[in-house]
Protein backbone atom coordinates (compact mmCIF):
# COMPACT_ATOMS: atom_id res chain seq x y z
CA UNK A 1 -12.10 15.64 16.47
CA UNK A 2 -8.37 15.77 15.54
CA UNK A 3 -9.69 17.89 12.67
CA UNK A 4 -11.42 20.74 14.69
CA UNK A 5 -8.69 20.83 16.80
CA UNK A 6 -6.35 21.82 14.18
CA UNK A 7 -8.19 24.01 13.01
CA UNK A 8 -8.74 25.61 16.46
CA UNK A 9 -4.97 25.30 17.54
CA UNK A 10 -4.68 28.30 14.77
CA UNK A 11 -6.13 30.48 16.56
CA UNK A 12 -5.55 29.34 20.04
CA UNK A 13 -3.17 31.84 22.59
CA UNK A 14 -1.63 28.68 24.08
CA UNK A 15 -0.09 28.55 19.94
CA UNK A 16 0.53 31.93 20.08
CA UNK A 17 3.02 31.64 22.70
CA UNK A 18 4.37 28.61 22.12
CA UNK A 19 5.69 29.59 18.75
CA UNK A 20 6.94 32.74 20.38
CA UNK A 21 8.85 29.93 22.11
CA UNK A 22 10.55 28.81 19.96
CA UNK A 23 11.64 31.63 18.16
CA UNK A 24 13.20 32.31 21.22
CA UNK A 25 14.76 29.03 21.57
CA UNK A 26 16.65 30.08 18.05
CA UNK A 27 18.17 32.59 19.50
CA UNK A 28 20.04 30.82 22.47
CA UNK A 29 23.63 29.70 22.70
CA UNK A 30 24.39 26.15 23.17
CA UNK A 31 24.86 26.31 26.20
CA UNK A 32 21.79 27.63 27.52
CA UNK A 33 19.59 25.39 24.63
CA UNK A 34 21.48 22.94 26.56
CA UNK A 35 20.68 23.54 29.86
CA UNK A 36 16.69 23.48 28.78
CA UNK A 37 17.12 20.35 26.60
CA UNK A 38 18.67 18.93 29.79
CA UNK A 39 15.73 20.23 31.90
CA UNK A 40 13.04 19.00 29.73
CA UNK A 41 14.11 15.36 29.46
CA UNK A 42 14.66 15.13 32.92
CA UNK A 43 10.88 16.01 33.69
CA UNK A 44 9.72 13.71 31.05
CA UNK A 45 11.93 10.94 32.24
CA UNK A 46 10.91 11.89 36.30
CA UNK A 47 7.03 11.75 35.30
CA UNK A 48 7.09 8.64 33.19
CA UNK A 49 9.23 7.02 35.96
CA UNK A 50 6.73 8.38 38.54
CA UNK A 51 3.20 8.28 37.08
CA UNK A 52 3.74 5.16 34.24
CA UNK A 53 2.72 2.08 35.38
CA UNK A 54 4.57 0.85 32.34
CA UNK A 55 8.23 2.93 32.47
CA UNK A 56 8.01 2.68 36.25
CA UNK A 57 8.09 -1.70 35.83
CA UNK A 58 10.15 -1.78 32.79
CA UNK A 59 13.29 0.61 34.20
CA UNK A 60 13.02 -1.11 37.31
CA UNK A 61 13.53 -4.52 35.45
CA UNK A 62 16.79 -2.76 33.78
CA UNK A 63 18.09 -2.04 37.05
CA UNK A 64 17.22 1.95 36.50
CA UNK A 65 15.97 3.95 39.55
CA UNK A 66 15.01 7.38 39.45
CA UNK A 67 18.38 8.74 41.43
CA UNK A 68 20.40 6.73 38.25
CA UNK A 69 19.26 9.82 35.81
CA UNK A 70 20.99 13.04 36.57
CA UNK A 71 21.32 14.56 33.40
CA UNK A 72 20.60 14.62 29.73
CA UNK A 73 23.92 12.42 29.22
CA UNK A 74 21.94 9.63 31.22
CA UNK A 75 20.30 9.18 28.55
CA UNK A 76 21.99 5.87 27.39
CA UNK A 77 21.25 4.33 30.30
CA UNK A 78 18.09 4.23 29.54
CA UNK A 79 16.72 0.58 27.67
CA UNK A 80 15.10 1.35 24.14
CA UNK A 81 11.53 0.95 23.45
CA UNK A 82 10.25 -0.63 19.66
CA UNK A 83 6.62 -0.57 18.15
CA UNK A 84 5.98 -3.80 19.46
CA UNK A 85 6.76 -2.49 23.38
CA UNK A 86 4.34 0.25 22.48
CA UNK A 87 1.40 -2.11 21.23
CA UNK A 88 1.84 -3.98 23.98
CA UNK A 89 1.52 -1.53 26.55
CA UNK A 90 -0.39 1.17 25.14
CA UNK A 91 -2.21 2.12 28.38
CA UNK A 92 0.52 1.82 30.56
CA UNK A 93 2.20 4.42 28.86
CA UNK A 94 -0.64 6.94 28.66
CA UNK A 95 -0.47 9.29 31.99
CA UNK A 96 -2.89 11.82 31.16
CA UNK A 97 -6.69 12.36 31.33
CA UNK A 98 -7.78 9.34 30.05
CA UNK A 99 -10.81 11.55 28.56
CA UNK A 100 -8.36 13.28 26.46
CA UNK A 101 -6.83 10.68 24.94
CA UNK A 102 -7.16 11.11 21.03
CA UNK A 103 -6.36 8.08 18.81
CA UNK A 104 -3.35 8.62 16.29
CA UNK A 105 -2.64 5.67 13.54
CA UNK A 106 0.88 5.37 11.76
CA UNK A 107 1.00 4.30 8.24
CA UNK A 108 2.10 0.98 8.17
CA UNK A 109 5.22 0.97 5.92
CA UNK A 110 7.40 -0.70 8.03
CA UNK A 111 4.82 -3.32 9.58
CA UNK A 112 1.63 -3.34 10.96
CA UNK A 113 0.03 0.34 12.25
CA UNK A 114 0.66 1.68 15.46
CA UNK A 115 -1.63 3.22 18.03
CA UNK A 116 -0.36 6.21 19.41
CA UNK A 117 -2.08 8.80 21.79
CA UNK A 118 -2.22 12.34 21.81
CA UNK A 119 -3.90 15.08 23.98
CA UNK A 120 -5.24 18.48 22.59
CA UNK A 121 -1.63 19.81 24.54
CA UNK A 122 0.34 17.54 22.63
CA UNK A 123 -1.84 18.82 19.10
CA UNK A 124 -1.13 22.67 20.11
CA UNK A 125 2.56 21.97 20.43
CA UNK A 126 2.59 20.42 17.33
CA UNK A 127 1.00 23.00 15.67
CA UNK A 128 3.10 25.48 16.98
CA UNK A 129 6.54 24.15 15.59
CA UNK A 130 4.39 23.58 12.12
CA UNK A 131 3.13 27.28 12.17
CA UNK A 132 6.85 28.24 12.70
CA UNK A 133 8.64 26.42 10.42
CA UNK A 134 6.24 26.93 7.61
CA UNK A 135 6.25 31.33 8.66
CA UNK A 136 9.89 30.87 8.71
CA UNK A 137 9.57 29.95 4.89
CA UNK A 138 7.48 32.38 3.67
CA UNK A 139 3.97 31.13 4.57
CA UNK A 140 1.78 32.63 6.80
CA UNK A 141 -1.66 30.76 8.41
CA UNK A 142 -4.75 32.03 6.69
CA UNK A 143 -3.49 32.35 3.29
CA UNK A 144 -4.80 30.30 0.61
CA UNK A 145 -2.98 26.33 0.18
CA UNK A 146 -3.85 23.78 -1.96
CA UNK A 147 -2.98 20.14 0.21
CA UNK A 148 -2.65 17.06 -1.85
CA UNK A 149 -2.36 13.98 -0.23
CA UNK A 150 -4.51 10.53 -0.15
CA UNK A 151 -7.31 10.79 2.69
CA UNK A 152 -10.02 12.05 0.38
CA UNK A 153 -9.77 8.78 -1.57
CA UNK A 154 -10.93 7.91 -4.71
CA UNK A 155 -14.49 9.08 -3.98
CA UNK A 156 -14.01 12.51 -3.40
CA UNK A 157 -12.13 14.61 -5.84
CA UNK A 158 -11.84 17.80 -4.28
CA UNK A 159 -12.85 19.53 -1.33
CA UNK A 160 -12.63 23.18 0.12
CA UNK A 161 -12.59 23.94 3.65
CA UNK A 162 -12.84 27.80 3.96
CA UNK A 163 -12.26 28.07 7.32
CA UNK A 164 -8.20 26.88 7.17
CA UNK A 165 -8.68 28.65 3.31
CA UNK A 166 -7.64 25.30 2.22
CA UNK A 167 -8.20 23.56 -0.75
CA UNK A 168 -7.77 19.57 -0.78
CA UNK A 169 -7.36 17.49 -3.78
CA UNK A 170 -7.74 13.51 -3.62
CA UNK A 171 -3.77 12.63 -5.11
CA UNK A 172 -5.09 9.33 -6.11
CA UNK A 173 -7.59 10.64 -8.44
CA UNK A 174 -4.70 13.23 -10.14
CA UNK A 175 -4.93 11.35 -14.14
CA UNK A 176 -5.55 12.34 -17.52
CA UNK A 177 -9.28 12.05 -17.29
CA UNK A 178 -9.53 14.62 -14.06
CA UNK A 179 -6.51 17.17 -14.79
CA UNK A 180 -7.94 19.95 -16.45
CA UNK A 181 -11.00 20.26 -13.82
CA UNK A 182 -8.42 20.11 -11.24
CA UNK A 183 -6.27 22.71 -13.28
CA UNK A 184 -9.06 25.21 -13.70
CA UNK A 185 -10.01 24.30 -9.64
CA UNK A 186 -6.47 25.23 -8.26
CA UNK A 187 -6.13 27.97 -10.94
CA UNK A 188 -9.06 30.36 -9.56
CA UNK A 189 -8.17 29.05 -5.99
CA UNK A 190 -4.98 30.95 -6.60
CA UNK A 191 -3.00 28.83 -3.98
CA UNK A 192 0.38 31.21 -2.37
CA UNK A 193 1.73 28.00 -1.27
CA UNK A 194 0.65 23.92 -1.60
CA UNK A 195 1.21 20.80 0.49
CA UNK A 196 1.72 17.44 -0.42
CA UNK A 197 2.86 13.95 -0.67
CA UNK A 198 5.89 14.13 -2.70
CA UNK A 199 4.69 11.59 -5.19
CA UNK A 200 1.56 12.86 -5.61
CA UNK A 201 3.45 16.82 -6.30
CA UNK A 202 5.42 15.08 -8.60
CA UNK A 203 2.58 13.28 -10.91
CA UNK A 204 0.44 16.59 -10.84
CA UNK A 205 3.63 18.38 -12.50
CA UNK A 206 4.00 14.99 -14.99
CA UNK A 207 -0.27 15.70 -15.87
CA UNK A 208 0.01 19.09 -16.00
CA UNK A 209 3.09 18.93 -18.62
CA UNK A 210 1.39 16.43 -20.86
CA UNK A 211 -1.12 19.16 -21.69
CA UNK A 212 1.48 21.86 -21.61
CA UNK A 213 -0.77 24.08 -18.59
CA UNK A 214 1.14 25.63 -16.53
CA UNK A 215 0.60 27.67 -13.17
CA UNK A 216 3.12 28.91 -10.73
CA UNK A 217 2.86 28.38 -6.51
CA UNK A 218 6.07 30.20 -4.96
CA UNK A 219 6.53 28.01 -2.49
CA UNK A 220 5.82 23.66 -1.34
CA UNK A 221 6.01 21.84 1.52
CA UNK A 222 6.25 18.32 1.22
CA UNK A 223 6.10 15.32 3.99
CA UNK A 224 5.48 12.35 4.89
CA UNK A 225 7.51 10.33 2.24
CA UNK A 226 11.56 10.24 1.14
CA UNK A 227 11.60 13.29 -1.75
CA UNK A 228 13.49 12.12 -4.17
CA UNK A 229 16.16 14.44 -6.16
CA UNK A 230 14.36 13.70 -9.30
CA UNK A 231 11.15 14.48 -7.90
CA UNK A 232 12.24 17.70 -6.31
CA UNK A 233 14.38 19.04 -9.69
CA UNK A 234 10.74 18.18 -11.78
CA UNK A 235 8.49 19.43 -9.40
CA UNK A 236 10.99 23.04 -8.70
CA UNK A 237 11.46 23.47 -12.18
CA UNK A 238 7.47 23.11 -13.54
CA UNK A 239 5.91 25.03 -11.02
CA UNK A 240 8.45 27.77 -10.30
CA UNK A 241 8.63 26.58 -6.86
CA UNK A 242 10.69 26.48 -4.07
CA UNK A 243 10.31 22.86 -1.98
CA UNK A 244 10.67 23.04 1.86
CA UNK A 245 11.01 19.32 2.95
CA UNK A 246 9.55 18.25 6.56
CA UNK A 247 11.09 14.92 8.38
CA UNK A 248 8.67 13.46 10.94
CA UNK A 249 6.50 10.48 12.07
CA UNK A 250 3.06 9.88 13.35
CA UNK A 251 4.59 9.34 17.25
CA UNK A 252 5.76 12.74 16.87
CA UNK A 253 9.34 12.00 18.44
CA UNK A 254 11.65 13.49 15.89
CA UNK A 255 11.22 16.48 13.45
CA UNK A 256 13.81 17.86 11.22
CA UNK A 257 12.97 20.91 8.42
CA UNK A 258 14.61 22.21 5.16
CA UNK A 259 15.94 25.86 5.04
CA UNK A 260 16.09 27.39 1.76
CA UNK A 261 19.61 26.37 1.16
CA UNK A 262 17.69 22.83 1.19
CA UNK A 263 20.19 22.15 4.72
CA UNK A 264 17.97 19.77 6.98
CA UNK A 265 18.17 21.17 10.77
CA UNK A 266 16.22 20.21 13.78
CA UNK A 267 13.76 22.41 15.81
CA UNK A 268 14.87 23.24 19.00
CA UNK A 269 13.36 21.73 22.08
CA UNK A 270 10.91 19.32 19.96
CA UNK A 271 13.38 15.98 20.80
CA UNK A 272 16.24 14.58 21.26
CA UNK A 273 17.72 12.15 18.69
CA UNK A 274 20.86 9.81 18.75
CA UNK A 275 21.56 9.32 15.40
CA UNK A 276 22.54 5.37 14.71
CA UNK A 277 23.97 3.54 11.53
CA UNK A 278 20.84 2.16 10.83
CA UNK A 279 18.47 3.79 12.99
CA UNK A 280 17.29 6.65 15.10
CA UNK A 281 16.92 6.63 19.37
CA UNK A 282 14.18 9.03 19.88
CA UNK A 283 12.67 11.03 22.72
CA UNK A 284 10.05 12.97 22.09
CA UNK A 285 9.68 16.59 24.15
CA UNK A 286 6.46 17.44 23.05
CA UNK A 287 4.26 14.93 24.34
CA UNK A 288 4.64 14.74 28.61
CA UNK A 289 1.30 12.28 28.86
CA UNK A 290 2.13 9.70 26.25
CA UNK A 291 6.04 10.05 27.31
CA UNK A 292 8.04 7.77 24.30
CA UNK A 293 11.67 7.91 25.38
CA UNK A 294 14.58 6.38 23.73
CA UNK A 295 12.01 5.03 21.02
CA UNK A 296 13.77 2.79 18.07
CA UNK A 297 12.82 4.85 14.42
CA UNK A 298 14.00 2.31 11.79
CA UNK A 299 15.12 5.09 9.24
CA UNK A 300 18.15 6.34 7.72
CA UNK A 301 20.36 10.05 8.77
CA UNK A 302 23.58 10.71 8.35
CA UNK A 303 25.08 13.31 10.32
CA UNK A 304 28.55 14.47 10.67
CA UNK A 305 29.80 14.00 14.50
CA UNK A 306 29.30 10.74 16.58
CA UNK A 307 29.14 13.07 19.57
CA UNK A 308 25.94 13.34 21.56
CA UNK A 309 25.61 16.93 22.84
CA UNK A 310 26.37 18.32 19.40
CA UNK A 311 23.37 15.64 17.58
CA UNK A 312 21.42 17.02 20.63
CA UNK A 313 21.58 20.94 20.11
CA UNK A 314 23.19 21.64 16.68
CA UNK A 315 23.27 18.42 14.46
CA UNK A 316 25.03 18.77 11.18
CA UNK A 317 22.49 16.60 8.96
CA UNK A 318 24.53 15.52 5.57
CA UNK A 319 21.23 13.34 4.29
CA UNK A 320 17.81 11.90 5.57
CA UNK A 321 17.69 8.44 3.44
CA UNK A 322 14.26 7.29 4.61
CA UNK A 323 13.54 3.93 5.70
CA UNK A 324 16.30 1.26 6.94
CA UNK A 325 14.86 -0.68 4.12
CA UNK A 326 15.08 1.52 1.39
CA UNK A 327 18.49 0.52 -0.60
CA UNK A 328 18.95 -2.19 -2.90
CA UNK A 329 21.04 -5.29 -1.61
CA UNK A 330 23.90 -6.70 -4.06
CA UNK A 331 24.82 -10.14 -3.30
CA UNK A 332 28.72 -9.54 -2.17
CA UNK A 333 26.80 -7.64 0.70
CA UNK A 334 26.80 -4.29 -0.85
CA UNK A 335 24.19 -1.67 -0.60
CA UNK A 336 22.58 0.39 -3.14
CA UNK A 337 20.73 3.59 -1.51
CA UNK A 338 20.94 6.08 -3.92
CA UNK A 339 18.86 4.11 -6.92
CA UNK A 340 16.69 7.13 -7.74
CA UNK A 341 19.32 8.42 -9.76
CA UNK A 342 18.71 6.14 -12.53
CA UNK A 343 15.24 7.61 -13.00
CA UNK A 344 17.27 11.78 -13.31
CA UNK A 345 17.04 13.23 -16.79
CA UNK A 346 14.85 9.94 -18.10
CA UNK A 347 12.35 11.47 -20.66
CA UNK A 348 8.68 10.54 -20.90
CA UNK A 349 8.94 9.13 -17.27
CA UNK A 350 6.57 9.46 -14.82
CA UNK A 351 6.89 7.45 -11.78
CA UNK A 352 8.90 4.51 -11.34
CA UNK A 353 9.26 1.85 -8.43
CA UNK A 354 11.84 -0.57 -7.70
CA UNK A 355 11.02 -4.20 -6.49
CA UNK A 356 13.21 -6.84 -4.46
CA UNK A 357 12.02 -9.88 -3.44
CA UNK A 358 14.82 -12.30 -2.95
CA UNK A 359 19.02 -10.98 -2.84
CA UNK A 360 19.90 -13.57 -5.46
CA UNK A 361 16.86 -13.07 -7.80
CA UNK A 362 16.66 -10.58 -10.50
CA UNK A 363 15.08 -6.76 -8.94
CA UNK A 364 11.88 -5.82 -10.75
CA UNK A 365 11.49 -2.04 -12.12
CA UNK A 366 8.27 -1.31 -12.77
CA UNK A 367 7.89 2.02 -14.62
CA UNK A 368 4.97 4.81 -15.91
CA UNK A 369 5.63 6.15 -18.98
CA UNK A 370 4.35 8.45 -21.72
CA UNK A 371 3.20 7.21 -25.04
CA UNK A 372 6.45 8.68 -26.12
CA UNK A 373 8.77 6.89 -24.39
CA UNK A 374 11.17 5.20 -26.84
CA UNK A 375 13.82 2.61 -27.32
CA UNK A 376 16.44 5.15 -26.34
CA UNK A 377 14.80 6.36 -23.32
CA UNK A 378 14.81 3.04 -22.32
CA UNK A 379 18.32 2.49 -22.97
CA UNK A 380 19.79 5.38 -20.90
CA UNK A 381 17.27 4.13 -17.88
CA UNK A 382 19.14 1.00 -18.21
CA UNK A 383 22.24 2.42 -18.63
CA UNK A 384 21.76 4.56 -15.70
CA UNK A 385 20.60 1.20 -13.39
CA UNK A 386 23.59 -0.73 -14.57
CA UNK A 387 25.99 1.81 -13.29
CA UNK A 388 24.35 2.02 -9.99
CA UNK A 389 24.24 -1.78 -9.26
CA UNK A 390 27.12 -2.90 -11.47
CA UNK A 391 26.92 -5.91 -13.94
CA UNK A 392 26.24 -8.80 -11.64
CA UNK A 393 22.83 -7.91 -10.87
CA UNK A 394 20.03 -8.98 -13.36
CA UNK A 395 17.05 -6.59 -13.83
CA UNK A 396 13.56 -6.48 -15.29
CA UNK A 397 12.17 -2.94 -16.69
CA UNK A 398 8.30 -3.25 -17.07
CA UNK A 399 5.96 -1.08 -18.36
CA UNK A 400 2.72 -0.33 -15.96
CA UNK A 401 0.32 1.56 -14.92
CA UNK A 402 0.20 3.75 -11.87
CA UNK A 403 -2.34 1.37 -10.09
CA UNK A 404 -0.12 -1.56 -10.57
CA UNK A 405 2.53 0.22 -8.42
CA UNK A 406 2.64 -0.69 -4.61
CA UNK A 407 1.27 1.86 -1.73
CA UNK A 408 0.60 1.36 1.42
CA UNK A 409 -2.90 1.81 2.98
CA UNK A 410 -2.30 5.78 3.41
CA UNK A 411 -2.15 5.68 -0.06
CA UNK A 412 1.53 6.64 0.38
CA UNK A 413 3.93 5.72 -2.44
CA UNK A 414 7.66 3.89 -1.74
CA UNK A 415 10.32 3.80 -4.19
CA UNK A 416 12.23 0.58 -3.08
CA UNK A 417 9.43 -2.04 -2.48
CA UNK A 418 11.52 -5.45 -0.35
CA UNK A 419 9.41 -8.65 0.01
């Protein structure tokens, strides 16, 4: 269902308008975003409070009546939710039609997968900022995209669907033996723009180069995983491309694009986020009948200003680091979260993932490499990993292949793997 209904949602009126919307929204002051950011949560707050059987017990339990909430600066007043709140009261939440619910499944990487549910509303609006952002960097709907990503598996290969002029290809069956049919595929498919799973962009580049073919796609949108600087310099540089990064989850409370000065921004009216040291408070604006406000996202960005308004309407985003977990822990309490750079300028290198299981214990690198990768390659890896974590931390570089590496069951790929 979720399928047709994207498909649909590109041609829907209801889109239309709502993308009209927000290219509107762009053009506002602050103060006036303001006053609609400030309008918006207080009818998702005064519905959820009103029509929840779950917000209307839990805020009464935290002493929070409906007369407490006046504005948008409220808002910490307000008790977090967590994944676990959610699972527990999945149907409490929901205030819709219960015959529109549609089922949506998070990945996993953080814990078990989460139920979340949507409403063919709550699909359009999504659609809408996606249609946006993606026109706003040089793609429009209808022209031809190649989408690589894991849910065709390893029994499909390929598949076309000529209705969304969209050509999938199965990322986990990118290798040596498959390449040049893909190549020859994606060559007279004559894709303007692709998207993928920045891992599996990156190891269609590292195929493609072993056999020296080469094809050019202007322009790449990547989700759903961190992209790392040495995936995006590869990737940019092989394929003549230019990579928009999107910032998102499944629950659809935050989303934050890439401009083509590679600045992260968010889009106007879709949440609001309070940007923690360790964590982002969510409230997603899109979604009015499965309301999740102040939800806990255990991931990493840095912004500039403590000061809530400003994160509200006009964050200034200095990096988007992924999951909490994703950093490598020294034992004099220090934190590693920029490890990728070992793996820049590495020759004969084609995917790489770091393993921790225990602080004191030595971290595990597992690497993909080229018949060609040498002693010295090896060396200036290790040289590289040494000056990231110092001297005091032992390391193991193995040798592997890419179905010893660790994803989760979206087939998505992690570069800092904690046990």
């Amino acid at each position: 269902m979720n399928t047709h209904l994207k498909y649909y949602a590109k041609h829907n009126l209801f889109v239309n308008k709502k993308i009209n919307k927000i290219a509107a929204y762009n053009k506002l002051d602050n103060d006036k975003i303001l006053k609609k950011y400030n309008s918006k949560f207080l009818e998702i707050f005064k519905n959820a409070f009103n029509n929840s059987k779950f917000y209307k017990d839990f805020y009464r339990k935290n002493g929070i009546f409906i007369n407490d909430i006046k504005d948008i600066t409220d808002i910490n007043k307000l008790p977090v939710i967590n994944k676990n709140i959610i699972k527990n009261n999945i149907n409490e939440i929901f205030v819709g039609n219960k015959y529109l619910k549609i089922k949506a499944f998070t990945s996993g990487t953080s814990g078990s997968p989460l139920t979340v549910f949507r409403t063919p509303r709550s699909i359009l609006n999504e659609e809408a900022y996606l249609q946006f952002y993606r026109t706003s960097n040089g793609f429009n709907e209808g022209r031809s995209i190649l989408s690589i990503k894991g849910f065709l598996g390893k029994n499909e290969i390929y598949k076309y669907d000529k209705k969304q002029n969209k050509l999938f290809i199965s990322g986990p069956n990118i290798n040596e033996s498959n390449i040049r049919f893909l190549f020859s595929l994606i060559k007279e498919f004559n894709p303007v723009s692709i998207e993928a799973f920045p891992s599996y962009l990156f190891k269609f580049v590292t195929e493609l180069e072993k056999i020296n073919y080469h094809i050019e796609i202007p322009v790449s949108f990547t989700s759903s995983e961190t992209l790392y600087e040495f995936q995006r310099l590869k990737i940019e540089s092989y394929l003549n491309t230019t990579i928009y990064d999107w910032y998102g989850n499944v629950e659809r409370t935050i989303a934050i694009a890439q401009n083509l000065d590679k600045e992260y921004y968010t889009l106007p009216l879709y949440s609001i986020n309070e940007y923690k040291k360790n964590k982002i408070i969510t409230t997603s604006l899109i979604n009015k009948s499965f309301p999740l406000i102040r939800y806990e996202v255990d991931d990493i960005i840095k912004v500039e200003s403590n000061e809530l308004i400003e994160n509200i309407v006009c964050p200034k985003i200095k990096s988007i680091e992924g999951r909490a977990s994703e950093y490598i822990e020294l034992k004099d309490g220090s934190i590693i979260s920029c490890i990728d750079h070992a793996f820049k300028g590495i020759s004969h290198l084609e995917m790489a993932q770091v393993h921790q299981n225990k602080i004191d214990k030595s971290i595990e690198i597992k690497v993909v490499v080229t018949e060609q990768y040498n002693n010295n390659d090896e060396a200036q890896l290790k040289e590289n990993i040494k000056r990231l974590i110092g001297n005091e931390k032992e390391f193991i570089v193995r040798k592997c292949k890419y179905e010893e590496l660790d994803y989760n069951n979206q087939k998505k790929y992690k570069l800092i793997i904690k046990k």
